[in-house]
Protein backbone atom coordinates (compact mmCIF):
# COMPACT_ATOMS: atom_id res chain seq x y z
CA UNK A 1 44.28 -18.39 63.87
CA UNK A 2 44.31 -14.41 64.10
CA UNK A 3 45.64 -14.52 67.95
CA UNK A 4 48.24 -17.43 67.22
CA UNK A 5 50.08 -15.27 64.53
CA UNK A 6 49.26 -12.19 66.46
CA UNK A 7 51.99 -12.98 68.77
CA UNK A 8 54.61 -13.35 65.89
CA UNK A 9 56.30 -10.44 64.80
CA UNK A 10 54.53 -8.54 62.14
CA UNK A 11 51.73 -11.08 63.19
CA UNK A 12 48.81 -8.51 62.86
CA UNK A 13 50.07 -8.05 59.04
CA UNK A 14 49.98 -12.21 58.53
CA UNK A 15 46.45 -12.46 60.14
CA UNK A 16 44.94 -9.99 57.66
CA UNK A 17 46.40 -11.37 54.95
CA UNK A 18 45.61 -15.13 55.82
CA UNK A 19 41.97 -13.84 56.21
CA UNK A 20 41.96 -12.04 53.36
CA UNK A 21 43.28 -15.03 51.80
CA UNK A 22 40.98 -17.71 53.19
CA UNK A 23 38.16 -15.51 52.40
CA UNK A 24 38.94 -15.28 48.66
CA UNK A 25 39.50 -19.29 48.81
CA UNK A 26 35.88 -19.24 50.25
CA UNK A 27 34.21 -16.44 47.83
CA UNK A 28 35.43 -18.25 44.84
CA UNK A 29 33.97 -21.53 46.36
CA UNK A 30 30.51 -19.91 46.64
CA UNK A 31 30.77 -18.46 43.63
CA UNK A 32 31.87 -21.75 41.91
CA UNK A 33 28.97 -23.37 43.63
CA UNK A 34 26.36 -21.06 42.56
CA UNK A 35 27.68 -19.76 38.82
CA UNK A 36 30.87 -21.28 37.61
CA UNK A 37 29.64 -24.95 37.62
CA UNK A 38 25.93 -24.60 36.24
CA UNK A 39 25.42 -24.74 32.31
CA UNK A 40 24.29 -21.66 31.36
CA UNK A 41 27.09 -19.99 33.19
CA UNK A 42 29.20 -22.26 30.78
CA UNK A 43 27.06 -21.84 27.88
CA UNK A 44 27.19 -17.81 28.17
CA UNK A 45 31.06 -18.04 28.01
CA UNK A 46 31.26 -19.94 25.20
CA UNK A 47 29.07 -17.85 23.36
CA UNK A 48 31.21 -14.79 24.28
CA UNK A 49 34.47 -16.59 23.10
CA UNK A 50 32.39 -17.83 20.03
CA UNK A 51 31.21 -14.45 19.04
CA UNK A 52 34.48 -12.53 19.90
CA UNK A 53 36.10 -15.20 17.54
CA UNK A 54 33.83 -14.29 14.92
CA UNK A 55 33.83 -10.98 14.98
CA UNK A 56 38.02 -10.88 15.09
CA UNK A 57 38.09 -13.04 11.75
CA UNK A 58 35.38 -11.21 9.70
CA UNK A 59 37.56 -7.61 11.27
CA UNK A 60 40.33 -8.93 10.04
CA UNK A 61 38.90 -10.47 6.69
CA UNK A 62 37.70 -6.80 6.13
CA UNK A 63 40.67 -4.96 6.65
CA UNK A 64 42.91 -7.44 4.16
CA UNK A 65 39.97 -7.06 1.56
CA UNK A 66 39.64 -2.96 2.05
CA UNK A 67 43.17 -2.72 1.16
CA UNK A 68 43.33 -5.49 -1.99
CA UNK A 69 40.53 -3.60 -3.27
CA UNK A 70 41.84 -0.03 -2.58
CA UNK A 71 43.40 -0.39 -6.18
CA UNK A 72 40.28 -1.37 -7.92
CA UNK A 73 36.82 -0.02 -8.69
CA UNK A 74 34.94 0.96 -5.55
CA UNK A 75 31.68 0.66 -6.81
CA UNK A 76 31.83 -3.02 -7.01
CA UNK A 77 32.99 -3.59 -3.58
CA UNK A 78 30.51 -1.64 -2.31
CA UNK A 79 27.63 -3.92 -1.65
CA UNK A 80 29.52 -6.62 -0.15
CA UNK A 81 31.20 -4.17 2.25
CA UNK A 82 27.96 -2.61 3.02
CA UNK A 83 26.55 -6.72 3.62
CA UNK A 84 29.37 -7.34 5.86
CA UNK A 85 28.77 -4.16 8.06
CA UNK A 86 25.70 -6.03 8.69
CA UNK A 87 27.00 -9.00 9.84
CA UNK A 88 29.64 -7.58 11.72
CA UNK A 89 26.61 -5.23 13.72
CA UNK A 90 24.79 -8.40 14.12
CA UNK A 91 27.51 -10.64 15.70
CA UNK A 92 28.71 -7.33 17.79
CA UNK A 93 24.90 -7.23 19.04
CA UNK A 94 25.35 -10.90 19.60
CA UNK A 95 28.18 -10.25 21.74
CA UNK A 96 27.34 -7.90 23.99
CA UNK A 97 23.75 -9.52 24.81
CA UNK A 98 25.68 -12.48 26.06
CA UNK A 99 28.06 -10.47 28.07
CA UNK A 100 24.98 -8.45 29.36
CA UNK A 101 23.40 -12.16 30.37
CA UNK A 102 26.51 -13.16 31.90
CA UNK A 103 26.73 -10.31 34.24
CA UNK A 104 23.15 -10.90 34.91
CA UNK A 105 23.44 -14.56 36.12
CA UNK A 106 26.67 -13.80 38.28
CA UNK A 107 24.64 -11.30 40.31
CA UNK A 108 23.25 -14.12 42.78
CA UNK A 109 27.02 -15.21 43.75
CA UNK A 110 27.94 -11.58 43.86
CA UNK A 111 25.10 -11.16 46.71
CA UNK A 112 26.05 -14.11 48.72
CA UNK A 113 29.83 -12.95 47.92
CA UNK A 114 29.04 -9.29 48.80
CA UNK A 115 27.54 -10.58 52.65
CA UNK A 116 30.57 -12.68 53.47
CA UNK A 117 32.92 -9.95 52.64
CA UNK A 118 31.03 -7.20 54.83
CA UNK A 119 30.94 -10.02 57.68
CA UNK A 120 35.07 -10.78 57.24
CA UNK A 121 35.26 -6.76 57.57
CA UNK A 122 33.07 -6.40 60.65
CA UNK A 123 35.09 -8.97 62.28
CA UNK A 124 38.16 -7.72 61.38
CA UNK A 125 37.19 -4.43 62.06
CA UNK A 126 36.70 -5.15 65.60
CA UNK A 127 40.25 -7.36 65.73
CA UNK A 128 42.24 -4.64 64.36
CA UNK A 129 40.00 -1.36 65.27
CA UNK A 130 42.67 2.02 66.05
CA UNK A 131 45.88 -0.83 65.58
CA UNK A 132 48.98 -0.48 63.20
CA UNK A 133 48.96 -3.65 61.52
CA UNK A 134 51.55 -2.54 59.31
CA UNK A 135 54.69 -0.17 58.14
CA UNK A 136 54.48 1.49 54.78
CA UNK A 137 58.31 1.90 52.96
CA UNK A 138 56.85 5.61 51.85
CA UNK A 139 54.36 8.48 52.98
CA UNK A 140 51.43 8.06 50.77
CA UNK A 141 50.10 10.85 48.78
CA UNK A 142 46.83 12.53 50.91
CA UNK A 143 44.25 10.83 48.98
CA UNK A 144 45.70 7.66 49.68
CA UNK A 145 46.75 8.44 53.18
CA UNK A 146 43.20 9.06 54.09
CA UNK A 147 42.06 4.99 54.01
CA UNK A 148 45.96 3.56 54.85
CA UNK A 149 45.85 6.02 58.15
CA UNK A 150 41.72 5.74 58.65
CA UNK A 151 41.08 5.25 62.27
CA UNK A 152 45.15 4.84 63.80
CA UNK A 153 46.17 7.50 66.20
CA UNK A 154 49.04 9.41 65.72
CA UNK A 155 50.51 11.17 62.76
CA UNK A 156 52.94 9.23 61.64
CA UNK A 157 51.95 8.83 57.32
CA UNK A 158 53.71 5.30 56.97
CA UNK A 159 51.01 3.70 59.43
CA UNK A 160 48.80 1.13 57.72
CA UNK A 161 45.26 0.12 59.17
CA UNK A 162 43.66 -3.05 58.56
CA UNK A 163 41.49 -1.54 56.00
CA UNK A 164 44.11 -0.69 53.77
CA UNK A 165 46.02 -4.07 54.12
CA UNK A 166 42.48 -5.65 53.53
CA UNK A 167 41.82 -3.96 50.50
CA UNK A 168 45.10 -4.19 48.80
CA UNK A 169 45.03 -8.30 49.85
CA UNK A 170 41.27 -8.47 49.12
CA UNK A 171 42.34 -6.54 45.21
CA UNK A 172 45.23 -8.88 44.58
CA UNK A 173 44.31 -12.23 45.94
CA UNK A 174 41.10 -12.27 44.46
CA UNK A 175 42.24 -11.40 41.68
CA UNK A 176 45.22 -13.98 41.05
CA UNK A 177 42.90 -16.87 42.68
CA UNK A 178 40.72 -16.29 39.85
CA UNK A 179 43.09 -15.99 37.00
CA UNK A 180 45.06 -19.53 38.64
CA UNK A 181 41.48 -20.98 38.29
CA UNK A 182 40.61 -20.61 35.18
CA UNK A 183 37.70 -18.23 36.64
CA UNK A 184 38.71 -14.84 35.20
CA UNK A 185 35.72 -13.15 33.39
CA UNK A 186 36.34 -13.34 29.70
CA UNK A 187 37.80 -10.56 27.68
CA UNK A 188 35.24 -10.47 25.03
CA UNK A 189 32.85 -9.70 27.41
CA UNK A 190 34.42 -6.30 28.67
CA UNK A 191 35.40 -5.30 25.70
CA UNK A 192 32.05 -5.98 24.36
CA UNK A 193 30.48 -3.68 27.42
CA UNK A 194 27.74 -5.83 27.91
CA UNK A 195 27.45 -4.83 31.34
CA UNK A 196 23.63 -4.24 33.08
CA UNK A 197 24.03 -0.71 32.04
CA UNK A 198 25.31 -1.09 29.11
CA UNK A 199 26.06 2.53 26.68
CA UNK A 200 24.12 3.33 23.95
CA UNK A 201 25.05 1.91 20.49
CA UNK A 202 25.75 5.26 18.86
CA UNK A 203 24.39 3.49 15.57
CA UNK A 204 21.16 3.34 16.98
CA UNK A 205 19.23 6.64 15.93
């Protein structure tokens, strides 16, 4: 496929980008395989969705009641508020364990995921190795023009290399792919920060 639209014009651009493209198709496969479709990757989502839920109504629930009871007497209000506190910590807890769990079960897809992508890179690597695969409409600032110019001779700043092209289709592709599946990791779950290093809850002494 790579040599057939190699001898189009801008045929070393359309051969990155269908392989960056068929190898999204395929990482999203794998990872369907081995994480989307099993139970507890479902289970661990709707948790997340079911907490963030939770934790948005009794938010909001305390926000409307802070300011109806701004008028009154505080010190009647102040045990429930202090009971809700509670319940918010506990569902926030809630939260981010399941986010933490989530990230923990997608780690054997990201493995299998990580090895295909650093074989698709060797490969192209040694397709594309010292070639301009493609024109940029601007010189890139220095940090940037230090991975769009890696490996090209010459000096010429609007040179692209595979590796940039590859990592801007590899960034965008994915990315969409997973969004037009449905596969998207949740929001709760990075705005939880339940990562596998998660930060310290500053409430904890």
């Amino acid at each position: 496929m790579a040599s057939a639209l190699s001898s189009l014009r801008y045929g070393d651009s359309l051969s990155v980008v269908a392989i960056s493209a068929a190898t999204a198709v395929l990482c999203e496969a794998i990872s369907w395989l081995l994480i989307y479709r099993t139970a507890t990757y479902n289970s661990l989502r709707a948790s997340i969705e079911r907490h963030s839920r939770k934790l948005d109504a009794m938010k909001s629930g305390a926000g409307s009641s802070a300011s109806s009871g701004a008028g009154g007497g505080g010190s009647s209000s102040a045990q429930p508020a202090s009971s809700r506190a509670k319940k918010m910590d506990r569902v926030e807890t809630s939260l981010k364990d399941a986010a933490r769990e989530l990230s923990l079960a997608k780690l054997k897809s990201g493995a299998v995921v990580a090895a295909v992508l650093f074989v698709v890179f060797g490969l192209l690597n040694s397709l594309f190795e010292g070639r301009v695969v493609a024109k940029l409409p601007f010189a890139p600032v220095p940090l940037v023009q230090r991975m769009s110019h890696r490996g090209l001779p010459g000096n010429d700043p609007t040179d692209c290399s595979m590796v940039f092209l590859y990592f801007l289709c590899s960034m965008s592709i994915r990315t969409n792919l997973q969004k037009l599946l449905g596969f998207a990791p949740p929001r709760a779950a990075a705005a939880a920060g339940g990562g596998l290093f998660p930060m310290p809850d500053p409430k904890v002494n």
